[in-house]
C-alpha atoms as a PDB file:
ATOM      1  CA  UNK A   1      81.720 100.007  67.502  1.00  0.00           C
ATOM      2  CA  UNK A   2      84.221 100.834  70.373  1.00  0.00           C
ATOM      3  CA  UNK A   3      86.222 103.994  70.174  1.00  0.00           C
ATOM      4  CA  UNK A   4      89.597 103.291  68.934  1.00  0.00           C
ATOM      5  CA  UNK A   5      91.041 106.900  68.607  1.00  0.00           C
ATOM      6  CA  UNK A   6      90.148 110.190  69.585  1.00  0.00           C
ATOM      7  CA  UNK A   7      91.882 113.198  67.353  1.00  0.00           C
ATOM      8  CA  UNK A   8      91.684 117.145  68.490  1.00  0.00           C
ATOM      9  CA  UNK A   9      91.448 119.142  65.993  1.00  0.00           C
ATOM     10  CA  UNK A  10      91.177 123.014  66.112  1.00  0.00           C
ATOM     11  CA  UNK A  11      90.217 125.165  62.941  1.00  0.00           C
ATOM     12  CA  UNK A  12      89.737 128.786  62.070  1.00  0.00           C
ATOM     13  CA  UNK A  13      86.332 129.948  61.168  1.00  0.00           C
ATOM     14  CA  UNK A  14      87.187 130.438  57.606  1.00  0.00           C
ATOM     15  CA  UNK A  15      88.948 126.902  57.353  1.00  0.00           C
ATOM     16  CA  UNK A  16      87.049 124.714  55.059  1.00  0.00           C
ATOM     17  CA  UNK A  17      89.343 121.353  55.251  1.00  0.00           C
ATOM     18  CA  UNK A  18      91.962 119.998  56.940  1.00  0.00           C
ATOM     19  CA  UNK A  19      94.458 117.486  56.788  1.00  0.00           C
ATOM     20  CA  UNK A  20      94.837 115.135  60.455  1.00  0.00           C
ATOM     21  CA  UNK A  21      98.458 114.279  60.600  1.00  0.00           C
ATOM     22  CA  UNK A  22      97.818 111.304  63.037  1.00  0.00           C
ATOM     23  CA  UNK A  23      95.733 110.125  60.250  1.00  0.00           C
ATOM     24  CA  UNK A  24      97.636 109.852  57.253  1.00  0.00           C
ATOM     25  CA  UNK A  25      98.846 106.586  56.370  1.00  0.00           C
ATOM     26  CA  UNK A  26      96.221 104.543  58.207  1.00  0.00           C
ATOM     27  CA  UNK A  27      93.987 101.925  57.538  1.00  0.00           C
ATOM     28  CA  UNK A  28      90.419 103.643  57.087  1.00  0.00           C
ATOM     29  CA  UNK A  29      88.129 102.771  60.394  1.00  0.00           C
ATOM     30  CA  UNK A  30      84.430 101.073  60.086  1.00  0.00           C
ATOM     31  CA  UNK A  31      82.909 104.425  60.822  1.00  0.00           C
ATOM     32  CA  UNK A  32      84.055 107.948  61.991  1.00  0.00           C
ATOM     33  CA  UNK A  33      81.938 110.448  63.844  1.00  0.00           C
ATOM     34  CA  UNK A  34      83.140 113.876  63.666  1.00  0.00           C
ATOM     35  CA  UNK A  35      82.366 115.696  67.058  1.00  0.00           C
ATOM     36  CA  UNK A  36      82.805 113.498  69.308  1.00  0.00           C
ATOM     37  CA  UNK A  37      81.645 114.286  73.228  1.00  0.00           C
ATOM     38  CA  UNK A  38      80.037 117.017  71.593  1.00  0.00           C
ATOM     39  CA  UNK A  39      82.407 119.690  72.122  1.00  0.00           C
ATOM     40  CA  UNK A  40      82.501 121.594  69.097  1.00  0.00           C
ATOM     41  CA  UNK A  41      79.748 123.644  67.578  1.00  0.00           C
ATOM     42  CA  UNK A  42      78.943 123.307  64.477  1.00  0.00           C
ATOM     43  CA  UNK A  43      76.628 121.256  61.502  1.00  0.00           C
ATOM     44  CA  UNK A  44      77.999 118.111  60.585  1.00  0.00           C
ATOM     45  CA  UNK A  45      77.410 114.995  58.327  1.00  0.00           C
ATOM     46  CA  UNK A  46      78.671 111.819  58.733  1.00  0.00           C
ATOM     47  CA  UNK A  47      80.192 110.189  55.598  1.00  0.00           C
ATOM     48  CA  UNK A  48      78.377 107.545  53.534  1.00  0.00           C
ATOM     49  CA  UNK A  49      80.379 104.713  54.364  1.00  0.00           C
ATOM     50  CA  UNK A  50      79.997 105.497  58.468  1.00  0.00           C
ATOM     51  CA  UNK A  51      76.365 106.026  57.578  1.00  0.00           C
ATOM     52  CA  UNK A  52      75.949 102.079  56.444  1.00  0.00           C
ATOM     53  CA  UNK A  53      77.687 101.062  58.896  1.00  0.00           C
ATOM     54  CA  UNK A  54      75.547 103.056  61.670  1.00  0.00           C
ATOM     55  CA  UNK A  55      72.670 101.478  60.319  1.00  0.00           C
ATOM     56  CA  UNK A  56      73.788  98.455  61.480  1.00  0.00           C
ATOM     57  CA  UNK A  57      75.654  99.053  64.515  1.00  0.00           C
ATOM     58  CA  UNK A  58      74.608 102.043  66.123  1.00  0.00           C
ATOM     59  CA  UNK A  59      72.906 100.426  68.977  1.00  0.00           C
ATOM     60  CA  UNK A  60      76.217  98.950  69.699  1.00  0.00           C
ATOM     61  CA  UNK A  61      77.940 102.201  70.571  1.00  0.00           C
ATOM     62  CA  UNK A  62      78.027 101.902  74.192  1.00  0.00           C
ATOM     63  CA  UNK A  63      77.912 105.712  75.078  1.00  0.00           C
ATOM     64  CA  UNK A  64      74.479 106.791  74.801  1.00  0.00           C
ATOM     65  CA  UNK A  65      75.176 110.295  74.903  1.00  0.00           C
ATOM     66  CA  UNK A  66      77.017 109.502  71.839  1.00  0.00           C
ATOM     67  CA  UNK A  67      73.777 107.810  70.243  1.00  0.00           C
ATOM     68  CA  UNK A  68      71.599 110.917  70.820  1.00  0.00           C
ATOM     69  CA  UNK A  69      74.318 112.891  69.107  1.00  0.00           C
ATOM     70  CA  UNK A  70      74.439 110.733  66.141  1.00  0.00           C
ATOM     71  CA  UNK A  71      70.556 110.802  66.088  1.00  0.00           C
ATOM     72  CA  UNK A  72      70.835 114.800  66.340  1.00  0.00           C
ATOM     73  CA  UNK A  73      73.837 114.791  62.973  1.00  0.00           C
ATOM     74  CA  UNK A  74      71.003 112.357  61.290  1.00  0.00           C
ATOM     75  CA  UNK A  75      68.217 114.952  62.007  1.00  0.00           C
ATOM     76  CA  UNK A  76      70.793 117.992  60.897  1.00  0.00           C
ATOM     77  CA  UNK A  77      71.773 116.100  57.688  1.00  0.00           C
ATOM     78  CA  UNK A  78      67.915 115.302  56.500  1.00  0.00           C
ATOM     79  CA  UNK A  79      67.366 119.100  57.046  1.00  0.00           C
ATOM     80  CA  UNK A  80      70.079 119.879  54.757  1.00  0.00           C
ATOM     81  CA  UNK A  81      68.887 116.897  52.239  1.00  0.00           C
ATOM     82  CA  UNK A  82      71.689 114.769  52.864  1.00  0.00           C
ATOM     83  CA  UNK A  83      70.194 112.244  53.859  1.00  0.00           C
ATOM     84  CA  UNK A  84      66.554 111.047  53.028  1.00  0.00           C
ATOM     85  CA  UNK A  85      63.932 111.147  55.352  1.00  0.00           C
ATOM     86  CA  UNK A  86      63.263 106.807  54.465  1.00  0.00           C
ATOM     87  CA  UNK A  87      66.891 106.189  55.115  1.00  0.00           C
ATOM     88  CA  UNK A  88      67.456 107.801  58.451  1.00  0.00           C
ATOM     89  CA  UNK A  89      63.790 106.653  59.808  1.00  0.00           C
ATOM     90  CA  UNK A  90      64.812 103.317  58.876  1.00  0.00           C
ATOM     91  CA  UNK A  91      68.395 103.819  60.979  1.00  0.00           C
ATOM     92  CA  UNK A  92      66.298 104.840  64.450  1.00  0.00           C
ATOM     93  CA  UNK A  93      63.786 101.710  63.316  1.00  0.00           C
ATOM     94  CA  UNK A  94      66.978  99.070  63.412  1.00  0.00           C
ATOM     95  CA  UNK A  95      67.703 100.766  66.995  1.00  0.00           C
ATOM     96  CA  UNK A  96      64.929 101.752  68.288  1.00  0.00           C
ATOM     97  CA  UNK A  97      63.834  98.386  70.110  1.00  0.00           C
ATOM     98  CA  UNK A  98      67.447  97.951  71.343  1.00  0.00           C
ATOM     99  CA  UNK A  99      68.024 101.334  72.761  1.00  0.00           C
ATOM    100  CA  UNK A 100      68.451 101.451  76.632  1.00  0.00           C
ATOM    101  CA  UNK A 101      68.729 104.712  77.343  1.00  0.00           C
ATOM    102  CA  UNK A 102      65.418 106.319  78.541  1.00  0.00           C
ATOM    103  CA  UNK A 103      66.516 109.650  77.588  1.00  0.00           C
ATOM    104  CA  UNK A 104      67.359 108.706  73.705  1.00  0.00           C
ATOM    105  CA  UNK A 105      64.082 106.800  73.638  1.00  0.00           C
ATOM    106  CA  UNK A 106      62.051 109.943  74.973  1.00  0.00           C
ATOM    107  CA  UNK A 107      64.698 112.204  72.694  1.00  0.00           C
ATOM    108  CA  UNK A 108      63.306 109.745  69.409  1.00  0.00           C
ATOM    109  CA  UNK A 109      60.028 109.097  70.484  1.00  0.00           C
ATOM    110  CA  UNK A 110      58.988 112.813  71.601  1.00  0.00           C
ATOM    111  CA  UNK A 111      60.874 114.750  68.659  1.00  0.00           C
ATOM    112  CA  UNK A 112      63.042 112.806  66.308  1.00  0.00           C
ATOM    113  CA  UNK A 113      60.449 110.418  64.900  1.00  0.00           C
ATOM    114  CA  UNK A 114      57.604 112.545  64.936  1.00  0.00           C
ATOM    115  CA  UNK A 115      59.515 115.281  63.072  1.00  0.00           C
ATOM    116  CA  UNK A 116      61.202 112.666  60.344  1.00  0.00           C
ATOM    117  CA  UNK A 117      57.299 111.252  59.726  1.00  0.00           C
ATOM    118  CA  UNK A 118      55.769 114.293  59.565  1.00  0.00           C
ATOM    119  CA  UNK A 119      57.901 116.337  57.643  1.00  0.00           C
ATOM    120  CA  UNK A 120      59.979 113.835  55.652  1.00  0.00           C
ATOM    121  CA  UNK A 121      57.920 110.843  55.030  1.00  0.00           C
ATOM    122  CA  UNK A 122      55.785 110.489  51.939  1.00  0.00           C
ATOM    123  CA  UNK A 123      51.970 111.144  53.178  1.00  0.00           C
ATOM    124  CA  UNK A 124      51.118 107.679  51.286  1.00  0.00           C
ATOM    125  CA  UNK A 125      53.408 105.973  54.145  1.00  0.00           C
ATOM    126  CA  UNK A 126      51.977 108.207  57.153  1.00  0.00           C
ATOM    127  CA  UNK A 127      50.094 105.645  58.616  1.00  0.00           C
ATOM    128  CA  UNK A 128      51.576 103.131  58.357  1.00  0.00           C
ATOM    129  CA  UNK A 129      54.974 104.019  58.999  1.00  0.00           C
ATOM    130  CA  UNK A 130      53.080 105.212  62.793  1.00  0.00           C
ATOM    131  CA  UNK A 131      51.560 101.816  62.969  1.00  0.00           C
ATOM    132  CA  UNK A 132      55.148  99.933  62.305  1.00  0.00           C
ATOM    133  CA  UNK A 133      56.414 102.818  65.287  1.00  0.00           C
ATOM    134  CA  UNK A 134      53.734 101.643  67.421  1.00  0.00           C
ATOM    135  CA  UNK A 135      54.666  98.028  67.284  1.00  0.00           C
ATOM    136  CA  UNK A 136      58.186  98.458  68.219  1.00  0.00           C
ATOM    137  CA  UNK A 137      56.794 100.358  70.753  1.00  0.00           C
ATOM    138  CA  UNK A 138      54.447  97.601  72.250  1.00  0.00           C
ATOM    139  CA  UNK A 139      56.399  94.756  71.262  1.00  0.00           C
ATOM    140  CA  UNK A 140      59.885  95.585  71.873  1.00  0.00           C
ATOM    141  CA  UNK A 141      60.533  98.349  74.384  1.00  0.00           C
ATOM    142  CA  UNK A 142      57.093  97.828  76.525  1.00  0.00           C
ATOM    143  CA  UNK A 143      57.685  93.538  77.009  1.00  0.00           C
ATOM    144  CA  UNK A 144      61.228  94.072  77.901  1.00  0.00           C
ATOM    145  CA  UNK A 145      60.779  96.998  80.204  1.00  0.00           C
ATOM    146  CA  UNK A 146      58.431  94.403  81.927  1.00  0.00           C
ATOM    147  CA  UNK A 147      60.571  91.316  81.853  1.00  0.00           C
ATOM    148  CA  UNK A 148      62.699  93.832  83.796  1.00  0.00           C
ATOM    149  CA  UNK A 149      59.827  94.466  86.691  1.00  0.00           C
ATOM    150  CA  UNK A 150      58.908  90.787  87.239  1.00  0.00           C
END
């Protein structure tokens, strides 16, 4: 999950696709993220195939200003219902213990989870998807922030 190539690309507002010359002709990469360092404004989604592999190996993208963006484009794309609420819940579960950055965890723990639970969880799973939270919380992030203090 390192960055192997960054491409500019600059498009009119009307512009709905684009061809990337540097890209033609190339073997397909394990994931693409479109915005990268955040520069551009816009909505985005992330293609399926860069979705599975997120869901495995986001936590080993070492810029974590890069994470909270992803999180952000996961959060944009369940708004728009491309993405179910299960799915990307599941994606900051796989992560969520791993995560080092104290300013994605607060980002996920203060907004992103709370909004995916309460707004795109079934209300059967409520509970219990705050209980499994809750866990990760204690088990996972708590214990290793104090294996780090003694």
């Amino acid at each position: 999950m390192k960055i192997i190539k960054v491409v500019d690309i600059t498009l009119k507002d009307d512009q709905e696709s684009f061809e990337v010359a540097d890209l033609v002709d190339t073997d397909a990469p394990f994931a693409m993220f479109i915005n990268y360092g955040n520069n551009a404004f816009g909505k985005f989604i992330i293609d399926p195939k860069s979705i599975d592999a997120l869901e495995k190996k986001l936590g080993l993208i070492e810029d974590s200003l890069v994470r909270k963006h992803i999180y952000q484009t996961l959060i944009d794309m369940l708004i728009k219902n491309d993405i179910s609420g299960v799915r990307a819940l599941n994606i900051v579960k796989n992560h969520l213990a791993k995560e080092d950055s104290p300013e994605v965890i607060t980002n996920l723990l203060g907004q992103t989870i709370p909004m995916i639970i309460k707004t795109y969880i079934p209300l059967e799973a409520y509970e219990q998807t705050y209980h499994d939270i809750f866990e990760i919380i204690l088990d996972e992030i708590l214990k290793k922030d104090l294996q780090k203090s003694t």
